[in-house]
C-alpha atoms as a PDB file:
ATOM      1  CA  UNK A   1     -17.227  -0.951  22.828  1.00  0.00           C
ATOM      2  CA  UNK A   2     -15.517   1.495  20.284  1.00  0.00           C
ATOM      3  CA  UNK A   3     -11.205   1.561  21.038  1.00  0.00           C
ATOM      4  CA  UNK A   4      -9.949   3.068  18.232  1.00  0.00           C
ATOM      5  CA  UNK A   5      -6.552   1.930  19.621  1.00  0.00           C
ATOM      6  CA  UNK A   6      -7.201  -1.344  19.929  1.00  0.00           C
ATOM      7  CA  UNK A   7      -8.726  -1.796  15.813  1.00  0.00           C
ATOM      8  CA  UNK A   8      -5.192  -0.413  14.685  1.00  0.00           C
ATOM      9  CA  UNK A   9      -6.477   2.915  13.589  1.00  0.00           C
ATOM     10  CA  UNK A  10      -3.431   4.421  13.104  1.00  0.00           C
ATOM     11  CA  UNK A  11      -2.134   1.109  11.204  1.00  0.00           C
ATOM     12  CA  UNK A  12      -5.146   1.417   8.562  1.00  0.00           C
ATOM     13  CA  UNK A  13      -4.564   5.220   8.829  1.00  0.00           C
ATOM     14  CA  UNK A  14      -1.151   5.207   7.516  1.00  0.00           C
ATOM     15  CA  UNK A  15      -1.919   2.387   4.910  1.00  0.00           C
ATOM     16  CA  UNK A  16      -4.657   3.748   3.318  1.00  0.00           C
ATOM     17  CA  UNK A  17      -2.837   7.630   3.433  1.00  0.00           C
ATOM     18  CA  UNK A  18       0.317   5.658   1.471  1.00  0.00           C
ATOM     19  CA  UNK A  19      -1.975   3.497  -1.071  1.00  0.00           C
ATOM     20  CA  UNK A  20      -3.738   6.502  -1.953  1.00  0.00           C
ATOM     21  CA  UNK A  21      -0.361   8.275  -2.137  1.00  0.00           C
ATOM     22  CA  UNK A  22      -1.419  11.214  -0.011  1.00  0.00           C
ATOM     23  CA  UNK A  23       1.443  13.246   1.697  1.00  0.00           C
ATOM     24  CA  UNK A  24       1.018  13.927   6.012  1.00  0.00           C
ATOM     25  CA  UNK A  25       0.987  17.474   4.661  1.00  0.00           C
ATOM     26  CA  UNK A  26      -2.202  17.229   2.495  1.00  0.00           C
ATOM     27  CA  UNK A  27      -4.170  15.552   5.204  1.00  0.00           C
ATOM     28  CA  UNK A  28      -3.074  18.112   7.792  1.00  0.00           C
ATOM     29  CA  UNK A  29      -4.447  20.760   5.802  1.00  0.00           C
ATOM     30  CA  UNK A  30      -8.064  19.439   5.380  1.00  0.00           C
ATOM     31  CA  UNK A  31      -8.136  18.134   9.147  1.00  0.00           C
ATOM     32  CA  UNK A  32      -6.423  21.802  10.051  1.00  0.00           C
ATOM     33  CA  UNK A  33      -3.917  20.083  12.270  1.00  0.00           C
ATOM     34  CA  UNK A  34      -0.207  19.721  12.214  1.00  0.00           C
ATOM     35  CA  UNK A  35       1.718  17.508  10.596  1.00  0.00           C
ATOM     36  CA  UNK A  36       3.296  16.154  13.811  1.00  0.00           C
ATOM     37  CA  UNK A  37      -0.557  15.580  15.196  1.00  0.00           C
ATOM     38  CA  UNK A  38      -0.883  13.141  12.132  1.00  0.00           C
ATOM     39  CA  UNK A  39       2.188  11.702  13.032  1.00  0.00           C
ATOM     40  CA  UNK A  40       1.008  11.191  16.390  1.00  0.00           C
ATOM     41  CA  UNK A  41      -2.294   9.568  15.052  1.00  0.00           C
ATOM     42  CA  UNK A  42      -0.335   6.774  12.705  1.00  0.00           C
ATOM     43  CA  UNK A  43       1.968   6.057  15.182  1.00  0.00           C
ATOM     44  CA  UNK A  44      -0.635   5.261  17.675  1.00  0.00           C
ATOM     45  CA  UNK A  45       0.495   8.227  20.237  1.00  0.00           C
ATOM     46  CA  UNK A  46      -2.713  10.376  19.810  1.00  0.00           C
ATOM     47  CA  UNK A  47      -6.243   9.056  19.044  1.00  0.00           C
ATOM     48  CA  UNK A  48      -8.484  11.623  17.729  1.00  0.00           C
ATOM     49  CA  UNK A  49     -11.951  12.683  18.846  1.00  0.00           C
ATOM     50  CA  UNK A  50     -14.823  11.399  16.497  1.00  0.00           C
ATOM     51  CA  UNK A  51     -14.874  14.736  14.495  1.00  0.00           C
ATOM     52  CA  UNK A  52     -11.150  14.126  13.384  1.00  0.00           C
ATOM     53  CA  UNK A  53     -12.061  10.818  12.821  1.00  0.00           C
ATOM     54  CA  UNK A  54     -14.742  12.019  10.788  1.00  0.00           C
ATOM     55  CA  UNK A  55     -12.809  14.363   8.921  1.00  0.00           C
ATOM     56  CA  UNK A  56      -9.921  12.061   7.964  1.00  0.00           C
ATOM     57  CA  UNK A  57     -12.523   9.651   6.131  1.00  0.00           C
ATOM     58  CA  UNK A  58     -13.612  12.692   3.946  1.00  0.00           C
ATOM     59  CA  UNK A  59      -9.860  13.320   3.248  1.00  0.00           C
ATOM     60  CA  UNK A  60      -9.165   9.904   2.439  1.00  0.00           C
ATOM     61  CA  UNK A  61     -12.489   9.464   0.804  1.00  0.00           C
ATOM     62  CA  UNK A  62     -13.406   6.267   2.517  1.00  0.00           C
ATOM     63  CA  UNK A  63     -15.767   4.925   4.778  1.00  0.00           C
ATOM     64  CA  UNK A  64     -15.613   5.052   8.869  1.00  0.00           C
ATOM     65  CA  UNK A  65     -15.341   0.791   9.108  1.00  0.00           C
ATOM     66  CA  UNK A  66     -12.401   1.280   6.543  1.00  0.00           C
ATOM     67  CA  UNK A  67     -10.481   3.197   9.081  1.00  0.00           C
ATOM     68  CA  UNK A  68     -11.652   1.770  12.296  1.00  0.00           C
ATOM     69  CA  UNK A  69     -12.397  -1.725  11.632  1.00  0.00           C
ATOM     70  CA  UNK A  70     -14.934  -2.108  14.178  1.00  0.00           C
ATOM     71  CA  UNK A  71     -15.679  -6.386  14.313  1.00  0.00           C
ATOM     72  CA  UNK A  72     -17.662  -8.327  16.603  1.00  0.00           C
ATOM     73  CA  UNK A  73     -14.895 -10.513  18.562  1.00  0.00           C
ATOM     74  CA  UNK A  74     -17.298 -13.256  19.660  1.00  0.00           C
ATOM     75  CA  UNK A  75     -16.071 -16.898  18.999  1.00  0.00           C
ATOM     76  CA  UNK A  76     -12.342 -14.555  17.503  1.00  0.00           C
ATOM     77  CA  UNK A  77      -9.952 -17.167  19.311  1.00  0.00           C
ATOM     78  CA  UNK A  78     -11.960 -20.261  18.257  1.00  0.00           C
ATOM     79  CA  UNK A  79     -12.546 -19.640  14.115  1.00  0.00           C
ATOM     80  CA  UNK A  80     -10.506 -16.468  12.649  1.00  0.00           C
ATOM     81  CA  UNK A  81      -7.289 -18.452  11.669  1.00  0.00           C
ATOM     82  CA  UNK A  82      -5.589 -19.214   8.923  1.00  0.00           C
ATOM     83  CA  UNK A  83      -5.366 -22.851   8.329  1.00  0.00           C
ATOM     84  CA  UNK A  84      -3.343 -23.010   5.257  1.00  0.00           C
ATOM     85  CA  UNK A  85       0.032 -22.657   7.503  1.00  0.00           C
ATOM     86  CA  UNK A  86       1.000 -19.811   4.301  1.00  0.00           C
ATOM     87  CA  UNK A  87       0.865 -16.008   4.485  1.00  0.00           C
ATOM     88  CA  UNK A  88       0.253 -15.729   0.844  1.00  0.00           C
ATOM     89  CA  UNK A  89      -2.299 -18.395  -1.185  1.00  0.00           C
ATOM     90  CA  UNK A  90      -2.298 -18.027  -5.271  1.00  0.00           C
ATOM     91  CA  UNK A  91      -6.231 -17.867  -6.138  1.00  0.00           C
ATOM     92  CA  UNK A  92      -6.924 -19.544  -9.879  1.00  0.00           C
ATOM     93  CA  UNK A  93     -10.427 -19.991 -11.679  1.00  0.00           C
ATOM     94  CA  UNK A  94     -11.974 -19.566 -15.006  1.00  0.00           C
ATOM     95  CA  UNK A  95     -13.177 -16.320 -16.453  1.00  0.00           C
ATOM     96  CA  UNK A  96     -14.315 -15.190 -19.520  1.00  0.00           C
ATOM     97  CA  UNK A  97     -12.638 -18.579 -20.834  1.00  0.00           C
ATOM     98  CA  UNK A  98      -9.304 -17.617 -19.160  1.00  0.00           C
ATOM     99  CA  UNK A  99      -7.411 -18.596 -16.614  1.00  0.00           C
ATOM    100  CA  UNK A 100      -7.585 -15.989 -13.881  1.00  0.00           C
ATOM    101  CA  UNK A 101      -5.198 -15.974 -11.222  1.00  0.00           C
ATOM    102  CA  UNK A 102      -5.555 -13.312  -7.890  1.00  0.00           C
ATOM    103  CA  UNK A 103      -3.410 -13.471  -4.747  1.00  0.00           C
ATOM    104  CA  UNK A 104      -4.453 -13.858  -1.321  1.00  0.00           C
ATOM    105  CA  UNK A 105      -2.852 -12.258   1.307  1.00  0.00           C
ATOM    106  CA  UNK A 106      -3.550 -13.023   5.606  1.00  0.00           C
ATOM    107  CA  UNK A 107      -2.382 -10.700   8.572  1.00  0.00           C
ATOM    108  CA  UNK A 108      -3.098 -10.569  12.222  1.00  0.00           C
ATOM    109  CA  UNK A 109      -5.217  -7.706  12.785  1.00  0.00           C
ATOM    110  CA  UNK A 110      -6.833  -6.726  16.482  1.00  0.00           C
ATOM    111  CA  UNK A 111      -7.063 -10.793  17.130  1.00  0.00           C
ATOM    112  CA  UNK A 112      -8.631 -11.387  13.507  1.00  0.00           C
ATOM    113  CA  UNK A 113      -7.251 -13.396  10.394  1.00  0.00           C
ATOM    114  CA  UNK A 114      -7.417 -10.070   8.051  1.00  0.00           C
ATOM    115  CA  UNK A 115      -7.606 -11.661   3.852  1.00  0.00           C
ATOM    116  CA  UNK A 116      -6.741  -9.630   1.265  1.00  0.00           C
ATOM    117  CA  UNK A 117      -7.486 -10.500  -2.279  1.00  0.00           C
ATOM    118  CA  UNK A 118      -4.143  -8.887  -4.364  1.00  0.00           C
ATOM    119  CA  UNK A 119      -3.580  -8.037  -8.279  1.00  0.00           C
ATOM    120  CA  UNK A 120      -0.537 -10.145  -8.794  1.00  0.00           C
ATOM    121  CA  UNK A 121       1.297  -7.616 -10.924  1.00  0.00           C
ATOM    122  CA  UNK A 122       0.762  -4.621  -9.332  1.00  0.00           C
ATOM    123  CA  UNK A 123      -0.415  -6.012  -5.617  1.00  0.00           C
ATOM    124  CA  UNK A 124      -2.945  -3.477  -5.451  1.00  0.00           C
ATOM    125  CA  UNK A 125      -5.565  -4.440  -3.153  1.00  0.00           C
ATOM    126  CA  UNK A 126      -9.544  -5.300  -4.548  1.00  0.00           C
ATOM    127  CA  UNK A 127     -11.460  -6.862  -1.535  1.00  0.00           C
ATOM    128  CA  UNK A 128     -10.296  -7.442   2.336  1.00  0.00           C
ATOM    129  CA  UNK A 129     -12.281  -8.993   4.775  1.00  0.00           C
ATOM    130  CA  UNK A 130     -11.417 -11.856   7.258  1.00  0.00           C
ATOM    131  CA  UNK A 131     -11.440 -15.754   7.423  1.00  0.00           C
ATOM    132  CA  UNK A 132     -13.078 -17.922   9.485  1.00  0.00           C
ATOM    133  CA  UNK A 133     -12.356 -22.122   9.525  1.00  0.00           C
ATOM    134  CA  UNK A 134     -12.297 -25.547  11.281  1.00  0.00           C
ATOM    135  CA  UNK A 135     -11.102 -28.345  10.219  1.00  0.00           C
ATOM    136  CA  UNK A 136     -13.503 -29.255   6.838  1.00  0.00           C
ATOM    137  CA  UNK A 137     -14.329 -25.738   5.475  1.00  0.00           C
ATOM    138  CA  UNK A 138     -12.581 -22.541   5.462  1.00  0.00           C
ATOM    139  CA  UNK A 139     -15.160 -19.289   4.770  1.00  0.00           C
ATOM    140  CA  UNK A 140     -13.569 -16.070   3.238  1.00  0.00           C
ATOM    141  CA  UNK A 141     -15.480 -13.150   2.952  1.00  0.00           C
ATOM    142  CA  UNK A 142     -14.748 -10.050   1.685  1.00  0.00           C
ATOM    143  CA  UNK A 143     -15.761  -6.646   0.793  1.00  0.00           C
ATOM    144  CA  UNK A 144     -14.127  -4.003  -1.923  1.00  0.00           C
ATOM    145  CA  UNK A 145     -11.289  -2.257  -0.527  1.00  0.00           C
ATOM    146  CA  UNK A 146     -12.709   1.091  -0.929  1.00  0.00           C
ATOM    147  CA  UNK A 147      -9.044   2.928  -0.618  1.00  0.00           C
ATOM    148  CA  UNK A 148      -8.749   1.852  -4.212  1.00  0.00           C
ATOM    149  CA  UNK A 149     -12.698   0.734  -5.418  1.00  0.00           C
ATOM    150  CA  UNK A 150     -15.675   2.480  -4.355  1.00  0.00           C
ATOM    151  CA  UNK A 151     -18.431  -0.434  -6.603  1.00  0.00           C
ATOM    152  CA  UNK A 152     -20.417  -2.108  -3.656  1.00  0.00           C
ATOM    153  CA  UNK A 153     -19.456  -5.634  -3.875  1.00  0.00           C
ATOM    154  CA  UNK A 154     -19.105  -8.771  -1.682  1.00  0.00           C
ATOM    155  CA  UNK A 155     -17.008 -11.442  -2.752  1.00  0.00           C
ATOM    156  CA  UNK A 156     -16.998 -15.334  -0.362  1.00  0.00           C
ATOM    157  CA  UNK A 157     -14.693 -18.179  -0.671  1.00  0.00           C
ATOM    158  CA  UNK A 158     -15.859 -21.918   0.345  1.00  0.00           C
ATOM    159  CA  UNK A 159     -12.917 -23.761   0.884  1.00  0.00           C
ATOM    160  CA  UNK A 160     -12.510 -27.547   1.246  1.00  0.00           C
ATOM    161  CA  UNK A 161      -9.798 -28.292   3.953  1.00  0.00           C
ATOM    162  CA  UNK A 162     -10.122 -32.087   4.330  1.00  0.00           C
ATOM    163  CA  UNK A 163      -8.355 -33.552   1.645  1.00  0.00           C
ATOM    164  CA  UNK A 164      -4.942 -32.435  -0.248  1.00  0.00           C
ATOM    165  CA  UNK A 165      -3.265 -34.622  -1.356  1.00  0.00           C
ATOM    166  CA  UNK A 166      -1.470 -32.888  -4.579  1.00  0.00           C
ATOM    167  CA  UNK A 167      -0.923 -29.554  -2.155  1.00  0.00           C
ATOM    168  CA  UNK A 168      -4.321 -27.521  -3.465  1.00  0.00           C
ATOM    169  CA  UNK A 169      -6.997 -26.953  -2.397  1.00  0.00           C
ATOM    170  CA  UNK A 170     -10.866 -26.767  -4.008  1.00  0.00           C
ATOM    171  CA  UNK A 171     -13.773 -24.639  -3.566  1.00  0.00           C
ATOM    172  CA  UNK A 172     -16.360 -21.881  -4.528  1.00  0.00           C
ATOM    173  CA  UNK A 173     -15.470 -18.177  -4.915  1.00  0.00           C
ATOM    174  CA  UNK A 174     -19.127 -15.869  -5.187  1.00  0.00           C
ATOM    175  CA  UNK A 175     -19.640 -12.459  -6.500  1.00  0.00           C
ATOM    176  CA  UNK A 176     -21.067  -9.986  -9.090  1.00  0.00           C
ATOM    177  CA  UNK A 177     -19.862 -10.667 -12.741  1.00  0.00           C
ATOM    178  CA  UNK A 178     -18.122  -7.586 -13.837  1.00  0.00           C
ATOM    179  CA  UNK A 179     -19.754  -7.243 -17.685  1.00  0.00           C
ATOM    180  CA  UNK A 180     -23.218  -7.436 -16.166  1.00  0.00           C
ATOM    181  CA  UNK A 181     -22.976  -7.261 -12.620  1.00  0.00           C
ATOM    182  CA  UNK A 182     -25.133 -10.097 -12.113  1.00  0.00           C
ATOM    183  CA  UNK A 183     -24.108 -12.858  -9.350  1.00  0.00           C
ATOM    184  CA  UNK A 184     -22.279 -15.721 -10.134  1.00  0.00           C
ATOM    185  CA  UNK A 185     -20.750 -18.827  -8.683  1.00  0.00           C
ATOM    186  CA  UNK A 186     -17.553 -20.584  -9.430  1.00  0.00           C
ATOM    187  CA  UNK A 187     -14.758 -23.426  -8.604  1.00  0.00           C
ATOM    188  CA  UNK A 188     -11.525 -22.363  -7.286  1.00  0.00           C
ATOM    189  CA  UNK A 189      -8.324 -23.496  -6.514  1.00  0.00           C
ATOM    190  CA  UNK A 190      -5.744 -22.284  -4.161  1.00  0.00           C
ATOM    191  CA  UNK A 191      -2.019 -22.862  -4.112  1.00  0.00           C
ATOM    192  CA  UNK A 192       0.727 -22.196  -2.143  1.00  0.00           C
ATOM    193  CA  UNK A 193       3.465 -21.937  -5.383  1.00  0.00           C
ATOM    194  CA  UNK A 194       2.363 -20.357  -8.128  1.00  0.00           C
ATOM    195  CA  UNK A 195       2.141 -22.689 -11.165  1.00  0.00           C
ATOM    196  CA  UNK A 196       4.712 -22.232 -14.276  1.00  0.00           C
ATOM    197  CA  UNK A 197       2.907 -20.280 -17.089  1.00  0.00           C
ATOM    198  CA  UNK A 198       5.619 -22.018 -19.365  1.00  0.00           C
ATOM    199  CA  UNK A 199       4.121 -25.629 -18.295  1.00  0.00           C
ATOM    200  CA  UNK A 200       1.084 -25.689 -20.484  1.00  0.00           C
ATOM    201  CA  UNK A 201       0.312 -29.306 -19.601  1.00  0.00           C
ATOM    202  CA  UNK A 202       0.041 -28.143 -15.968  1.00  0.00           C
ATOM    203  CA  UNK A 203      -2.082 -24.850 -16.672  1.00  0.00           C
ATOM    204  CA  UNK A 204      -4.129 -27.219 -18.879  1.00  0.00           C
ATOM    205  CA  UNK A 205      -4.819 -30.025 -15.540  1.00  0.00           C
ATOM    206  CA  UNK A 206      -6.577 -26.963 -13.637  1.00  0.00           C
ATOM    207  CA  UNK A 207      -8.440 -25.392 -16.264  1.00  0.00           C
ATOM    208  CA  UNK A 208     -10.109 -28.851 -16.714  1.00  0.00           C
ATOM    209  CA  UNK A 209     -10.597 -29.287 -12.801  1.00  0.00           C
ATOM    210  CA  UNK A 210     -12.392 -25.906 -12.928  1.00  0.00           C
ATOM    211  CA  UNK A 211     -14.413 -26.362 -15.446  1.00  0.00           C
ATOM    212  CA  UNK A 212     -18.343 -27.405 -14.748  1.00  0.00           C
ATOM    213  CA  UNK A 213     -18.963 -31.257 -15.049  1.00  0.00           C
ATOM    214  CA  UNK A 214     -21.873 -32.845 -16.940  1.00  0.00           C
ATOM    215  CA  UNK A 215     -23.117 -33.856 -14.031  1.00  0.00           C
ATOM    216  CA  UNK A 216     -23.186 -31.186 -12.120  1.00  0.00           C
ATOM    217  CA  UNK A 217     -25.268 -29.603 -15.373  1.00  0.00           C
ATOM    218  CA  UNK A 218     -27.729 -32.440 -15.078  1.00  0.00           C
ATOM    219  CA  UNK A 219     -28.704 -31.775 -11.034  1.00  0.00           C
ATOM    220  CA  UNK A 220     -28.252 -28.326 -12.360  1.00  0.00           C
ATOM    221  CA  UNK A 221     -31.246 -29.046 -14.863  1.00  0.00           C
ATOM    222  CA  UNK A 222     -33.146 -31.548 -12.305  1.00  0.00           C
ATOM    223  CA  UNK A 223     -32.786 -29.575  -9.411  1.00  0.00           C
ATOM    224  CA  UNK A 224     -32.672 -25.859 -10.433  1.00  0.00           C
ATOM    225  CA  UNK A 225     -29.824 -25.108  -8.326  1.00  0.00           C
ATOM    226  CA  UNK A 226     -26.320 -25.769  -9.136  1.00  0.00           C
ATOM    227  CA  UNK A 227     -23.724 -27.491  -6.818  1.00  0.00           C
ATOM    228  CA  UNK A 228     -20.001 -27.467  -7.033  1.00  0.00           C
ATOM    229  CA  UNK A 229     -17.788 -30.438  -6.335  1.00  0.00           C
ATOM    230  CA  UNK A 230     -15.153 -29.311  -3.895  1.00  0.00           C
ATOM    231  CA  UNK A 231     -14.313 -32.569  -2.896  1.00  0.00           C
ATOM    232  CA  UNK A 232     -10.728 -32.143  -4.912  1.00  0.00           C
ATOM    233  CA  UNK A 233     -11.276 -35.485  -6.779  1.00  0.00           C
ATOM    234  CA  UNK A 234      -9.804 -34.936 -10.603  1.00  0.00           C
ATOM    235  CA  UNK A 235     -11.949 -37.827 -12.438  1.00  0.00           C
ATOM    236  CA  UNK A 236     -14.123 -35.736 -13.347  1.00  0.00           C
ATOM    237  CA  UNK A 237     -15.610 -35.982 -16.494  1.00  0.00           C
ATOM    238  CA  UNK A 238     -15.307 -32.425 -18.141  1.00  0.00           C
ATOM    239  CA  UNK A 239     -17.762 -30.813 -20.881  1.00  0.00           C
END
């Protein structure tokens, strides 16, 4: 059942209002209410009807799950955790021939594990979605944070939990490539310290663990579909 209470609404309400760095005042306006009534709707005093609700997505400019965050809580208790025993997990992997690094960021949110995937600079947000786990694989998945980005993407992480040993951990991240928009598949590695720029030899050990193996070209050619090793093994032999 729909309880706007219970999804946070006036948590999202007053998050998205400050990212997009619009004043109580302005939204009052376009909702014709008082400022105190929006006041009353962040703080969680005074949930609106659906109209208002309605009304405050066209202000905003967003969509209605945005603000509500409206989940199926089957199984919540059991899978939507955050096994990595870290609020904040540095994302590297190779793009364009660079080494890309994103931060992840994980809240409690109305009984979910809530993932948002950060700009380290500026900590603007790109994607959120939520996180699901056991004890071998951790699944991310996450859609663009339309507060900031309106393109209709999906982004999922496939994380290897079972083995690490040097403190990271391997997988997959999916998406759309940005130049083309086509999909496209690649290793990743999360850390809980972000490595030294300075320590080339370092940035040098994962750019070679992300990179594509010759083997995993030939089963690529053999098979016509590519697999990743996310076993976090580093003999591999590197192209």
């Amino acid at each position: 059942m729909y309880n706007l209470k219970s999804y946070k609404f006036g948590e999202n309400f007053r998050r998205i209002r400050k990212l997009k760095k619009i004043s109580v005042s302005d939204i009052a306006k376009q909702i014709n209410k008082t400022d105190t009534t929006v006041y009353k709707y962040e703080r969680g005093e005074l949930i609106p009807d659906i109209e208002t609700v309605l009304q405050i997505c066209n202000a905003l400019e967003i969509n209605f799950d945005d603000l509500t965050k409206i989940k199926n809580i089957e199984d919540t208790e059991k899978y939507s955790k955050n096994p990595f025993d870290a609020n904040t997990m540095y994302l590297y992997y190779l793009g364009f021939k660079k080494l890309m690094l994103f931060k992840l960021e994980f809240r409690q949110e109305a009984g979910f594990e809530v993932v948002t995937f950060n700009d380290i600079k500026t900590n603007a947000i790109f994607f959120e979605g939520t996180i699901e786990s056991n004890q071998e694989r951790a699944y991310i998945v996450m859609k663009n944070f339309f507060a900031t980005n309106t393109k209709f993407e999906k982004v999922q992480l496939i994380i290897n939990l079972t083995y690490t040993a040097d403190g990271n951990y391997v997988g997959v991240i999916t998406g759309t490539e940005d130049r083309a928009n086509m999909p496209m598949m690649k290793r990743c590695i999360l850390t809980k310290e972000m490595i030294n720029e300075n320590n080339q030899e370092e940035i040098q050990k994962i750019k070679d663990r992300l990179k594509i193996s010759k083997e995993e070209l030939e089963h690529l050619t053999e098979e016509n579909f590519l697999t990743l090793d996310i076993s976090n093994e580093t003999n591999y032999k590197v192209i």
